[in-house]
C-alpha atoms as a PDB file:
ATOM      1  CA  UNK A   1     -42.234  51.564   0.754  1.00  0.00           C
ATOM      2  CA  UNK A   2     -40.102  49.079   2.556  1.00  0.00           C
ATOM      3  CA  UNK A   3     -40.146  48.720   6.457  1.00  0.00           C
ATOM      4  CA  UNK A   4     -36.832  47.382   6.297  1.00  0.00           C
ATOM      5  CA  UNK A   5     -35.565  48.198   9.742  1.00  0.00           C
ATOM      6  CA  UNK A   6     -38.289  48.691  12.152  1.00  0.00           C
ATOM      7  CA  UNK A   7     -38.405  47.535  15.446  1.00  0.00           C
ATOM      8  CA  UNK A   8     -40.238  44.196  14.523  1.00  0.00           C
ATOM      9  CA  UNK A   9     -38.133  43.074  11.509  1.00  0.00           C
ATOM     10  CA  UNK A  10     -34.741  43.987  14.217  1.00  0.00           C
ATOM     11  CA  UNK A  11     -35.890  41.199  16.421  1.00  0.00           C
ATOM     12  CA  UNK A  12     -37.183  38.667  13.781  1.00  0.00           C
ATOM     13  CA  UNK A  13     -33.873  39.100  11.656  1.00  0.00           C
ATOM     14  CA  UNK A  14     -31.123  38.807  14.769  1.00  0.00           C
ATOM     15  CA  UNK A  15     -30.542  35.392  15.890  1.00  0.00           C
ATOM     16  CA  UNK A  16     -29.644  34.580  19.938  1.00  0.00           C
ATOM     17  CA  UNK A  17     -25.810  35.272  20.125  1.00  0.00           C
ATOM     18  CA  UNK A  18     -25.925  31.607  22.827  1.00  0.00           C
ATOM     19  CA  UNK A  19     -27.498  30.133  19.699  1.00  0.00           C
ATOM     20  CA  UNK A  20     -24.443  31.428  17.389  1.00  0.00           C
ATOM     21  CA  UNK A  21     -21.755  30.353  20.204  1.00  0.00           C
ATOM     22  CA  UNK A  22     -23.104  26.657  20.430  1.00  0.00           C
ATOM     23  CA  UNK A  23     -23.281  26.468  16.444  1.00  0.00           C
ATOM     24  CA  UNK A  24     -20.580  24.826  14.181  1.00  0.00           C
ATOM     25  CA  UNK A  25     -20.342  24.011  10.891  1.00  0.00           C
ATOM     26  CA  UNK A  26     -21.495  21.077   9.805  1.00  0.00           C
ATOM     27  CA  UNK A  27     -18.834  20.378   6.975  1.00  0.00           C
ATOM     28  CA  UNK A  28     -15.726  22.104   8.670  1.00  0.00           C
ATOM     29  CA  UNK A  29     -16.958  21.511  12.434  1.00  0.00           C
ATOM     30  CA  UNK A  30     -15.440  25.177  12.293  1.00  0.00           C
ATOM     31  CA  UNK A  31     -17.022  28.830  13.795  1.00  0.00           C
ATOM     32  CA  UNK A  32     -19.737  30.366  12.016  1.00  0.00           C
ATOM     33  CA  UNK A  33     -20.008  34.116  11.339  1.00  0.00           C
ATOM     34  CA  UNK A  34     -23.270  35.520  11.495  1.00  0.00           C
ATOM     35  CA  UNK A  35     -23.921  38.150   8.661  1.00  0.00           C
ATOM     36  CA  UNK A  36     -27.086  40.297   9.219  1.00  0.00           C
ATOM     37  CA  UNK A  37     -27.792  41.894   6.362  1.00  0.00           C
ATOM     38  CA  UNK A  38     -27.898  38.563   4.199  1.00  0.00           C
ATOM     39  CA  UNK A  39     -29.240  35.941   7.223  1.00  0.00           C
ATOM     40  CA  UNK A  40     -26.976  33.521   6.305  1.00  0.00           C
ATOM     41  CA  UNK A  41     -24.420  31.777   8.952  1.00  0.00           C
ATOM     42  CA  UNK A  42     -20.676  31.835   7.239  1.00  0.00           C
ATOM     43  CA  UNK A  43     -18.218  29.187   7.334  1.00  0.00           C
ATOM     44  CA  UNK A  44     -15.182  30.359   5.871  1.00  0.00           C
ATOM     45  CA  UNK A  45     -13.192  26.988   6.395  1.00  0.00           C
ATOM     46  CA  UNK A  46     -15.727  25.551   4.377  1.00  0.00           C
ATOM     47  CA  UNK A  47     -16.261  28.254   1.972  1.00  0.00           C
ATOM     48  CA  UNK A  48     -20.125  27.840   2.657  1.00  0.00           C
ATOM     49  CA  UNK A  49     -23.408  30.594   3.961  1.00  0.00           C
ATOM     50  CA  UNK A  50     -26.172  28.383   5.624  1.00  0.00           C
ATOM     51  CA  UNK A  51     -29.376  30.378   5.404  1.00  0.00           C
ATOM     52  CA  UNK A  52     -31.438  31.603   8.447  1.00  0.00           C
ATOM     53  CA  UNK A  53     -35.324  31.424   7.575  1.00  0.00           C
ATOM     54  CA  UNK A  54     -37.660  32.763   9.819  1.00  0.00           C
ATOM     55  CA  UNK A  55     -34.943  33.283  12.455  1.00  0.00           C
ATOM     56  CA  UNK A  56     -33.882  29.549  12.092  1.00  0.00           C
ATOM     57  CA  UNK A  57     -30.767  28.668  11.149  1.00  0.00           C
ATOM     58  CA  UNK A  58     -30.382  25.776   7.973  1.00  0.00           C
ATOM     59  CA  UNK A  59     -27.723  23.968   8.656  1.00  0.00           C
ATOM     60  CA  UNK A  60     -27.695  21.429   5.952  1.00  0.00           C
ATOM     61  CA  UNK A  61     -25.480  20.977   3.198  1.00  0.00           C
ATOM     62  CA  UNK A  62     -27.821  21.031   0.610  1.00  0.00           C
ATOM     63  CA  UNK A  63     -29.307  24.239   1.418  1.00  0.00           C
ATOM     64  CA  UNK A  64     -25.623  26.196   1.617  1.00  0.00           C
ATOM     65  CA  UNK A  65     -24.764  29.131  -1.093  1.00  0.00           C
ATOM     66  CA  UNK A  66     -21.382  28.161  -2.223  1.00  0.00           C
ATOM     67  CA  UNK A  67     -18.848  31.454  -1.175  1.00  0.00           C
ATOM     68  CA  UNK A  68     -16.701  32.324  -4.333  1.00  0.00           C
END
């Protein structure tokens, strides 16, 4: 059984909207789009998802998926 949407996992997966305004991308120096149901920050200039572990954001690089 999964507790995939309680309370606690709600507040532990969402990341502080001033923390999303004051982040850019590293590569582009372009917005980031938050996507929720992956964690991952989205640059589409740079065609790169950063990661968020643990409610912190990765933004290096190395650690980015590659978007198709």
């Amino acid at each position: 059984m999964s507790d995939e949407g309680t309370p606690d996992d709600a507040h532990r997966s969402d990341i502080d909207p001033k923390l999303l305004e004051a982040l850019i991308c590293p590569v582009s120096h372009g917005p980031l789009i938050y996507e929720r149901k992956a964690q991952e920050l989205v640059s589409k200039r740079a065609s790169l998802a950063y990661p968020i572990r643990d409610g912190v954001p990765i933004m290096l690089r190395d650690e980015a998926r590659v978007l198709e």
